[in-house]
C-alpha atoms as a PDB file:
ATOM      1  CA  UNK A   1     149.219  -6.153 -61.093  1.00  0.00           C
ATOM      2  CA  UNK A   2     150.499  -2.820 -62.973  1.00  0.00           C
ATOM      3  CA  UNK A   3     146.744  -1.778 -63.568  1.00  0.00           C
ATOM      4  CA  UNK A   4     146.246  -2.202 -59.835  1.00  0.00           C
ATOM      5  CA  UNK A   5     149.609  -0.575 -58.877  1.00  0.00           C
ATOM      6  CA  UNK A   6     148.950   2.206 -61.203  1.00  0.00           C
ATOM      7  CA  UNK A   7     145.480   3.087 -59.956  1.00  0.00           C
ATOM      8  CA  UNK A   8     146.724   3.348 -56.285  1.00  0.00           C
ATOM      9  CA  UNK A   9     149.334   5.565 -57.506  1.00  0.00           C
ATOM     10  CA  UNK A  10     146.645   7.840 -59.358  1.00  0.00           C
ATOM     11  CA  UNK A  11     144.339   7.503 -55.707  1.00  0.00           C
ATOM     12  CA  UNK A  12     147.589   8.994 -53.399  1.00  0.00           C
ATOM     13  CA  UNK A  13     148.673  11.107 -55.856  1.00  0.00           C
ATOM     14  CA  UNK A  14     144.658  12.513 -55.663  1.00  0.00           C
ATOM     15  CA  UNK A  15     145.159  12.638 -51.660  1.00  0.00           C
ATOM     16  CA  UNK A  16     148.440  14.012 -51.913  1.00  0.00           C
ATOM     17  CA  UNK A  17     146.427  16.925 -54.271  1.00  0.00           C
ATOM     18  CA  UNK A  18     143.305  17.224 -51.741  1.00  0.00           C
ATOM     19  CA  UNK A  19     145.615  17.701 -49.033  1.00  0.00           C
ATOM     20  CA  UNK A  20     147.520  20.493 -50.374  1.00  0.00           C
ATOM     21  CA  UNK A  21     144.686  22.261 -51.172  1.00  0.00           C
ATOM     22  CA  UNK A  22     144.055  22.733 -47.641  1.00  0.00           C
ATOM     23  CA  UNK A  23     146.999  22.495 -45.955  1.00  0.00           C
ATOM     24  CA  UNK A  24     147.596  19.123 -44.837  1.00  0.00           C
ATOM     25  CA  UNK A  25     150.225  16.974 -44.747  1.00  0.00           C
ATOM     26  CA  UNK A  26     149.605  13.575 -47.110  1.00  0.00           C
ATOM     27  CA  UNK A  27     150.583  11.142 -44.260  1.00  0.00           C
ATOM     28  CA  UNK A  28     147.444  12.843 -42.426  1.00  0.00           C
ATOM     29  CA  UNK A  29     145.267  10.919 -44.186  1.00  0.00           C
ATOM     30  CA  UNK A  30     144.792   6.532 -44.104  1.00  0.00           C
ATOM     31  CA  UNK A  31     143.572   4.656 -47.770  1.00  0.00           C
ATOM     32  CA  UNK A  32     141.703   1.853 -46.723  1.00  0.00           C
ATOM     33  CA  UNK A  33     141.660  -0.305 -49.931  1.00  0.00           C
ATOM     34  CA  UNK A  34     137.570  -1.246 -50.111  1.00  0.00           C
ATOM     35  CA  UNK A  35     138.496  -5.120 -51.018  1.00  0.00           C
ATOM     36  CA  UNK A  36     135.290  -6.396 -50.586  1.00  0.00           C
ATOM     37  CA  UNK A  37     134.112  -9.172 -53.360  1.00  0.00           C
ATOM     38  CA  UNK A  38     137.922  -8.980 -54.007  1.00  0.00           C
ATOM     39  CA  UNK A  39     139.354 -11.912 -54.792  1.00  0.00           C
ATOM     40  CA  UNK A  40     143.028 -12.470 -52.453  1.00  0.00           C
ATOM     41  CA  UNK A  41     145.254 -12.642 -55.808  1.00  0.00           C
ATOM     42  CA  UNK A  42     144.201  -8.994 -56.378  1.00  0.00           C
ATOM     43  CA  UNK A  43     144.867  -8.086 -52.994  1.00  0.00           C
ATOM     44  CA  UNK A  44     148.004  -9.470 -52.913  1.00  0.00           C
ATOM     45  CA  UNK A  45     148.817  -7.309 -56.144  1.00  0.00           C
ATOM     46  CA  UNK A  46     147.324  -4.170 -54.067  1.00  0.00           C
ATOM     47  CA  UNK A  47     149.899  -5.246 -50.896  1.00  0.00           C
ATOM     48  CA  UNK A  48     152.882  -5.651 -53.519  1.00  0.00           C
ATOM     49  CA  UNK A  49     152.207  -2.292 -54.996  1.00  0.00           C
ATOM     50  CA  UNK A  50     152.628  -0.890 -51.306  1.00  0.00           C
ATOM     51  CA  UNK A  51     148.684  -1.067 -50.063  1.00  0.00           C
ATOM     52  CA  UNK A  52     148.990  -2.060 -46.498  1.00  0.00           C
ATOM     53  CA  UNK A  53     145.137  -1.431 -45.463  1.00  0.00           C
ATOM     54  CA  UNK A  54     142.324  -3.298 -46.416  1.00  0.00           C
ATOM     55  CA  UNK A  55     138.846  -2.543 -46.195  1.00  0.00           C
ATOM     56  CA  UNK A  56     135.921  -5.702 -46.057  1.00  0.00           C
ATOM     57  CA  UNK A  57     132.300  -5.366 -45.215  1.00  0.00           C
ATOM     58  CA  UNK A  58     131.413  -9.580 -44.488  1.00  0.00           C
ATOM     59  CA  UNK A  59     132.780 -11.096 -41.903  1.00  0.00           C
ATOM     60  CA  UNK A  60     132.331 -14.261 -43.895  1.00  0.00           C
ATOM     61  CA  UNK A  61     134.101 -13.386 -46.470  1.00  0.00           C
ATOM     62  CA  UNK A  62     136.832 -11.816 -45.249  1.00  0.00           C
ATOM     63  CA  UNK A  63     137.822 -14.464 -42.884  1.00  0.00           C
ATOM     64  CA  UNK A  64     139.215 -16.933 -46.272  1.00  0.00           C
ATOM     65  CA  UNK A  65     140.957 -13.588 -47.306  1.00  0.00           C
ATOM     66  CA  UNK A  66     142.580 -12.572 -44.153  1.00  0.00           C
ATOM     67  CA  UNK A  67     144.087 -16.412 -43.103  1.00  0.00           C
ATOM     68  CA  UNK A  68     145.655 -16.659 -47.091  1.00  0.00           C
ATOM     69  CA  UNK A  69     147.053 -13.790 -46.696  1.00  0.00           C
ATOM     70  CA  UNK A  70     150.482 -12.118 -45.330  1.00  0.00           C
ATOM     71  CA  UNK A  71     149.978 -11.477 -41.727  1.00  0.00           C
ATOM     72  CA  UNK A  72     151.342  -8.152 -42.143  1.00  0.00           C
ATOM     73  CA  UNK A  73     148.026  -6.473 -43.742  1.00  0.00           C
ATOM     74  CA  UNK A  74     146.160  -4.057 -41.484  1.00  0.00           C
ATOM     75  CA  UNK A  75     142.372  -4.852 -41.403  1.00  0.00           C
ATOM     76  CA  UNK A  76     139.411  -2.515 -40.971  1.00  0.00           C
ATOM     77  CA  UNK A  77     135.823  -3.736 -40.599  1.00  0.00           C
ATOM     78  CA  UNK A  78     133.593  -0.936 -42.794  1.00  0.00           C
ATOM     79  CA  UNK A  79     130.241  -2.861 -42.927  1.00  0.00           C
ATOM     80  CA  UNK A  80     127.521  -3.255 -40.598  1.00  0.00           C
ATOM     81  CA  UNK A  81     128.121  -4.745 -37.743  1.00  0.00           C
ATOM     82  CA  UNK A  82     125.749  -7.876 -36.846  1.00  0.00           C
ATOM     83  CA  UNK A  83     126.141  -8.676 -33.030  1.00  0.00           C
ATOM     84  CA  UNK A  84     126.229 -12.217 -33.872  1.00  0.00           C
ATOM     85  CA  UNK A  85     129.100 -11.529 -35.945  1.00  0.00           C
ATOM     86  CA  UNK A  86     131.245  -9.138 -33.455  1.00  0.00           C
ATOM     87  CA  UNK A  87     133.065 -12.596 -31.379  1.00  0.00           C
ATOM     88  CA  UNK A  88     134.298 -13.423 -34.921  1.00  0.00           C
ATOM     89  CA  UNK A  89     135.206  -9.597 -35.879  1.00  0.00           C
ATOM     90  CA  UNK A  90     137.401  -8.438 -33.064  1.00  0.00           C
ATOM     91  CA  UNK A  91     140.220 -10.745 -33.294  1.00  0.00           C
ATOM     92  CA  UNK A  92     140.543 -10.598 -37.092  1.00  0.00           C
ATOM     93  CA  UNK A  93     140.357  -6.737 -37.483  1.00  0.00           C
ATOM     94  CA  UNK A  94     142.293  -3.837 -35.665  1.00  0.00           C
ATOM     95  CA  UNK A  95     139.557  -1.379 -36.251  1.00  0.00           C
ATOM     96  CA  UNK A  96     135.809  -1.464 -36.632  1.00  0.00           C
ATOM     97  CA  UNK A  97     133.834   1.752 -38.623  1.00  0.00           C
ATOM     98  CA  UNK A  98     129.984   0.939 -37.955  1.00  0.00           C
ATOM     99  CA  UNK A  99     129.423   1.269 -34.195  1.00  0.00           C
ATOM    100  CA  UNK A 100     126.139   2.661 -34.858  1.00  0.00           C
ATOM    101  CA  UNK A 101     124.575   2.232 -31.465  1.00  0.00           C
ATOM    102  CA  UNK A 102     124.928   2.290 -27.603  1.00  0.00           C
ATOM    103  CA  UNK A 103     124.145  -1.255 -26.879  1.00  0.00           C
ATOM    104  CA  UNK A 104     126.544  -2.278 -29.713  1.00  0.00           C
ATOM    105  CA  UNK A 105     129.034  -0.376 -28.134  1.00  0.00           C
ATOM    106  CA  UNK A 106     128.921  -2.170 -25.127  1.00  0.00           C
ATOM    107  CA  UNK A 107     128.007  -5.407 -26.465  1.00  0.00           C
ATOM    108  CA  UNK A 108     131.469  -4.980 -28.134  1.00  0.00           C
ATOM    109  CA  UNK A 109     133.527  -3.368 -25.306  1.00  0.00           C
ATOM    110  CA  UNK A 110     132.084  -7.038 -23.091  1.00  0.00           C
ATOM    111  CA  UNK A 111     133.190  -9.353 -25.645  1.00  0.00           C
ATOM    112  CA  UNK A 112     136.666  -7.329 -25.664  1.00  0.00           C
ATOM    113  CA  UNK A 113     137.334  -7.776 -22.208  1.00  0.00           C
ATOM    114  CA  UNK A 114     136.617 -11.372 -22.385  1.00  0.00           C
ATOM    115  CA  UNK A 115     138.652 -11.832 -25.169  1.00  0.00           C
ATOM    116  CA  UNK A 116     141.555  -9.522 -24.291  1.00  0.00           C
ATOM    117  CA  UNK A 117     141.751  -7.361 -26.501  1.00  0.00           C
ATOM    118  CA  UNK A 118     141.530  -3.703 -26.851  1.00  0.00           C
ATOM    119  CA  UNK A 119     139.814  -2.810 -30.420  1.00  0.00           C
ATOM    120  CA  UNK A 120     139.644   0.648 -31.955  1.00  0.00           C
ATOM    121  CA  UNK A 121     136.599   1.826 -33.576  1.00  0.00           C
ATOM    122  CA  UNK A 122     134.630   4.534 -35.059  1.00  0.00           C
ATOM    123  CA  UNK A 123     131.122   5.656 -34.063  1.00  0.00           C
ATOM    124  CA  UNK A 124     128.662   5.900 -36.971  1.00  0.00           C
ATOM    125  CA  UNK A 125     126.711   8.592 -37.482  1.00  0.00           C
ATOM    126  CA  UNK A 126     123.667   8.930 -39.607  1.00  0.00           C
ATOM    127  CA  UNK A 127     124.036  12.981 -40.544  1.00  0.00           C
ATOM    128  CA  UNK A 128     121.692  13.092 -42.809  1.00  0.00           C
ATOM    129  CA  UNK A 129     118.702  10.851 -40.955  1.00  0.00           C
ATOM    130  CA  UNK A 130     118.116   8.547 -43.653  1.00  0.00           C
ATOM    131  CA  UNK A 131     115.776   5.853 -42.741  1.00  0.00           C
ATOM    132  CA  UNK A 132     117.480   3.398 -44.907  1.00  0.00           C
ATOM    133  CA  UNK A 133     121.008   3.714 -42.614  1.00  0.00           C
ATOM    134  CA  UNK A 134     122.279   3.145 -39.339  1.00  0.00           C
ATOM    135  CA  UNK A 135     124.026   4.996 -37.571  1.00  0.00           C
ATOM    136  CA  UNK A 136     123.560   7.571 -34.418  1.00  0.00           C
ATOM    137  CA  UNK A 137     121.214  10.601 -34.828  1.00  0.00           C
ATOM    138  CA  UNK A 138     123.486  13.410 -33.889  1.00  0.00           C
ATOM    139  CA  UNK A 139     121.290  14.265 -30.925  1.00  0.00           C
ATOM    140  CA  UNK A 140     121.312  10.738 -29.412  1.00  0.00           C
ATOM    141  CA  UNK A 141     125.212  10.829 -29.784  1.00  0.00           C
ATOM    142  CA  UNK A 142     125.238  13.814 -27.522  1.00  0.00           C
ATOM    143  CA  UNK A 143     123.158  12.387 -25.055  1.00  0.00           C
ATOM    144  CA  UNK A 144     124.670   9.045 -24.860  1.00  0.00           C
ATOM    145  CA  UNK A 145     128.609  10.297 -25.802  1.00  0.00           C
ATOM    146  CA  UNK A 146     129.470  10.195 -21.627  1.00  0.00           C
ATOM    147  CA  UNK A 147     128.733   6.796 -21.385  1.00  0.00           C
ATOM    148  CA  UNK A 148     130.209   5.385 -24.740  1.00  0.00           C
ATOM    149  CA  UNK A 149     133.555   7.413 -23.081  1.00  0.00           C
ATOM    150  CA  UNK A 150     132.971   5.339 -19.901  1.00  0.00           C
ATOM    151  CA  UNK A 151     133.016   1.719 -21.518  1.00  0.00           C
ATOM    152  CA  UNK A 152     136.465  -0.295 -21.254  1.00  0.00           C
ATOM    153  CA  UNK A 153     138.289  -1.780 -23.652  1.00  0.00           C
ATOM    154  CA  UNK A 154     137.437  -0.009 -27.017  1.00  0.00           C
ATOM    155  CA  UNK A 155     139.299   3.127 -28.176  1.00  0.00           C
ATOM    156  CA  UNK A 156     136.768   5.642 -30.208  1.00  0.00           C
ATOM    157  CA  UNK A 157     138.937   6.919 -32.857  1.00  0.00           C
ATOM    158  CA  UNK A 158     136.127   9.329 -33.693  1.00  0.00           C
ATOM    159  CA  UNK A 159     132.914   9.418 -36.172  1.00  0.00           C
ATOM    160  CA  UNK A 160     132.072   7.397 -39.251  1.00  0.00           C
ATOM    161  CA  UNK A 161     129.975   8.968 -42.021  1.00  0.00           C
ATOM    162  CA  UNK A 162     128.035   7.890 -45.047  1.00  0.00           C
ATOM    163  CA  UNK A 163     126.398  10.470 -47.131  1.00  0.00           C
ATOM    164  CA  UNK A 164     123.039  10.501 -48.965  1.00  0.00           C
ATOM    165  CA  UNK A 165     124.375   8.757 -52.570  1.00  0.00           C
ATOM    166  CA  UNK A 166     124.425  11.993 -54.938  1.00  0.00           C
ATOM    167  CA  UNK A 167     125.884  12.568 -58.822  1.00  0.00           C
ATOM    168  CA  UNK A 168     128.852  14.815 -57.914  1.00  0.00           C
ATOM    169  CA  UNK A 169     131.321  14.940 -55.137  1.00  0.00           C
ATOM    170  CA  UNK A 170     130.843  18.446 -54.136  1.00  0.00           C
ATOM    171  CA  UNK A 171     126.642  17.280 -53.351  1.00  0.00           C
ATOM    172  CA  UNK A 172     128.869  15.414 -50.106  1.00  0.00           C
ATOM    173  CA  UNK A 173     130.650  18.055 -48.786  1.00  0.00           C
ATOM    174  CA  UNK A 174     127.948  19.459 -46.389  1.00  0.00           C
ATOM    175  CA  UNK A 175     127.689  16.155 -45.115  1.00  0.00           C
ATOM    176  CA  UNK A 176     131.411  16.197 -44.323  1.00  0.00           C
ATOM    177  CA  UNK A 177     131.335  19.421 -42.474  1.00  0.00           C
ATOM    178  CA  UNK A 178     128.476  18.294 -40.885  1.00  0.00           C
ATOM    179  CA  UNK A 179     130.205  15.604 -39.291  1.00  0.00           C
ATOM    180  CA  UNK A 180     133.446  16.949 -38.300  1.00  0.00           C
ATOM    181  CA  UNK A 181     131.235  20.058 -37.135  1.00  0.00           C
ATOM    182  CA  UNK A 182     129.857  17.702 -34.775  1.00  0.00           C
ATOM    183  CA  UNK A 183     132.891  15.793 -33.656  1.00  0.00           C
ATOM    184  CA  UNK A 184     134.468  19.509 -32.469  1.00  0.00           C
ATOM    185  CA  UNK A 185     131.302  19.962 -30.410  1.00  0.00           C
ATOM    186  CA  UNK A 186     131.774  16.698 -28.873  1.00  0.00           C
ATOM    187  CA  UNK A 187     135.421  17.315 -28.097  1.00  0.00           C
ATOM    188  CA  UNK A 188     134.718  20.857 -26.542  1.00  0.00           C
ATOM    189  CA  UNK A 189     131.927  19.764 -24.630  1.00  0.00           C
ATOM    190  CA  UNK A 190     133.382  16.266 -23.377  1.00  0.00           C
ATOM    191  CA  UNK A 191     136.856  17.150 -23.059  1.00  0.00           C
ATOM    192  CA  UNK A 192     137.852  14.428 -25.289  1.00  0.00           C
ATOM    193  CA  UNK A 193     140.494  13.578 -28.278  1.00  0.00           C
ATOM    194  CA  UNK A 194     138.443  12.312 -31.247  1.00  0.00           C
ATOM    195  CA  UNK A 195     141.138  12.519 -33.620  1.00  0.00           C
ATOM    196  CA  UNK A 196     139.840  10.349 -36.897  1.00  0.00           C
ATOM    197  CA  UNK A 197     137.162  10.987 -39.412  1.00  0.00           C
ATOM    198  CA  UNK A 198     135.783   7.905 -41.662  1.00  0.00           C
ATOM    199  CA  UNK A 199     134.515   9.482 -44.636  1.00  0.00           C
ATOM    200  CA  UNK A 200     134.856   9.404 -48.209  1.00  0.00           C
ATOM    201  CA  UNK A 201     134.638   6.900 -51.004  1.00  0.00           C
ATOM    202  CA  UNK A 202     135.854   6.677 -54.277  1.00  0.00           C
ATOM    203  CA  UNK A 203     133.170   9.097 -55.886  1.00  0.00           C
ATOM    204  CA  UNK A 204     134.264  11.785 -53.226  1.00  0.00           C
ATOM    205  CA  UNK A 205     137.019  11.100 -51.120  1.00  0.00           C
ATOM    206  CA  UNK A 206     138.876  14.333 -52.140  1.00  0.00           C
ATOM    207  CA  UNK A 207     136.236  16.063 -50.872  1.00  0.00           C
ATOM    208  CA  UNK A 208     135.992  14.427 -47.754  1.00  0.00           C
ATOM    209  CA  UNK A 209     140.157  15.215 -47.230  1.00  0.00           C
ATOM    210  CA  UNK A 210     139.145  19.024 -47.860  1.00  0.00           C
ATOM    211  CA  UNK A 211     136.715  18.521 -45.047  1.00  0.00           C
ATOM    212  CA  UNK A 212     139.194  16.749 -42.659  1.00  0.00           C
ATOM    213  CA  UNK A 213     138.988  13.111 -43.271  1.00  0.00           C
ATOM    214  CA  UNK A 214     141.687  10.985 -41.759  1.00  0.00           C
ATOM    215  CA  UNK A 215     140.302   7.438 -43.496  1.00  0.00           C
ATOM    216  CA  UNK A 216     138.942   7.059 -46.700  1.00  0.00           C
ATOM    217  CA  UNK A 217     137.486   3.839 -47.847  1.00  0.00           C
ATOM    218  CA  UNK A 218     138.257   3.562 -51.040  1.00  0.00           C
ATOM    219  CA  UNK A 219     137.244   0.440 -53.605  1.00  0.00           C
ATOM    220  CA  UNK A 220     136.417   0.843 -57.476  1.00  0.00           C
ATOM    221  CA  UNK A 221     138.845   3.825 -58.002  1.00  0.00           C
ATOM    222  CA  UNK A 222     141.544   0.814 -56.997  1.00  0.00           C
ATOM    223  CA  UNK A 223     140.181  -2.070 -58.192  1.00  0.00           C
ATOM    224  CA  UNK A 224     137.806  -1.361 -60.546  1.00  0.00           C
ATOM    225  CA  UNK A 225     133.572  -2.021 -60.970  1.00  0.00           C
ATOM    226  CA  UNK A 226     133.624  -5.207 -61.724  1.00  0.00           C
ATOM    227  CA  UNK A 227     132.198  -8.131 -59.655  1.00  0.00           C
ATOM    228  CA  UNK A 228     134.422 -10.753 -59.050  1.00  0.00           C
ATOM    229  CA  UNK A 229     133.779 -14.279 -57.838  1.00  0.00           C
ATOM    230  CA  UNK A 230     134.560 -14.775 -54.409  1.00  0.00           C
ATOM    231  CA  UNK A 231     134.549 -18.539 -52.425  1.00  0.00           C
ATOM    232  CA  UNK A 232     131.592 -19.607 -55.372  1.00  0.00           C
ATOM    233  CA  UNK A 233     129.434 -16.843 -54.630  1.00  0.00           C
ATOM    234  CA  UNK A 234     129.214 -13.388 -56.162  1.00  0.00           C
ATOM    235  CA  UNK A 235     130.069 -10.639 -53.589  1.00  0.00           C
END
């Protein structure tokens, strides 16, 4: 548990840094602990150390996880979303990060509605235009944004990014202002409060804060490289 505990204080004392250099205030910023392939006993040491927000990618897997443990842990959904997977996602996490397309939009705002709830989730965008990644082309966002605004039920946060993998942080940072370039067009010219950007991972997530992030998703800087068993499989 101290390793873990004394990791997350090294990652918020980092935010706490990033933040100052550009003005911000620390509690501006969420750290969504990546726990995917996590086994629950090292969650559980994340949670006592003070780690409310957790961060899985497999609906499968995180389902075990998220019925062991305490009911108070926030959940966020950071993978892909599959839409035979979204009936299962929406009651077991608060916030979803990969909306990467209209119909999944809506898909999701119909099976809100007929579940009752009222999920919050980011739009992904694809800044770059790798083939390889989903996500919204920036121009399709534009020309679809009205009716995304339109659907019921979901709350857009604001715009999910993942950047083209690079050796050094600073290689990211285009990417960053790229994205929260485009969510101020999209505010101006929609008249809308996007308040939250999902970017930044261990390797860069201080640059992401200099560029305005509001969630990091942050995994190996917490719990380490390693790949750890998880319900007889390897994550």
């Amino acid at each position: 548990m101290a390793e873990i505990a004394d990791k997350l204080t090294a990652v918020r004392e980092q935010i706490h840094a990033a933040c100052g250099r550009v003005g911000r205030e620390p509690n501006s910023v969420e750290l969504i602990a990546v726990s995917k392939t996590i086994p629950a006993a090292l969650i559980r040491d994340a949670y006592a150390a003070g780690q409310m927000c957790f961060g899985e990618s497999r609906q499968q897997e995180a389902a075990p996880k998220i019925e062991t443990l305490p009911a108070a842990l926030r959940w966020h959904f950071i993978g892909r979303v599959q839409h035979n997977k979204v009936r299962k996602l929406l009651p077991a996490f608060e916030v979803i990060h990969a909306i990467d397309s209209l119909r999944l939009a809506t898909y999701t705002a119909e099976l809100a509605g007929e579940l009752g709830l009222f999920p919050q989730v980011f739009l992904q965008v694809n800044v770059a235009g790798e083939a390889a990644k989903g996500g919204f082309e920036p121009a399709l966002l534009r020309a679809e944004m009205a009716t995304l605004l339109q659907l019921p039920r979901i709350e857009i946060l604001g715009l999910m990014t993942i950047p083209p993998a690079a050796e050094n942080a600073e290689a990211a940072r285009p990417w960053f202002a790229r994205l929260r370039e485009l969510r101020d067009s999209l505010e101006r010219e929609f008249a809308v409060r996007l308040p939250a950007l999902s970017m930044g991972m261990s390797g860069d997530y201080e640059v992401a804060i200099e560029e305005g992030a509001t969630h990091v998703r942050v995994g190996s800087a917490i719990f380490g490289n390693r790949s750890y068993q998880v319900d007889g499989q390897l994550g």
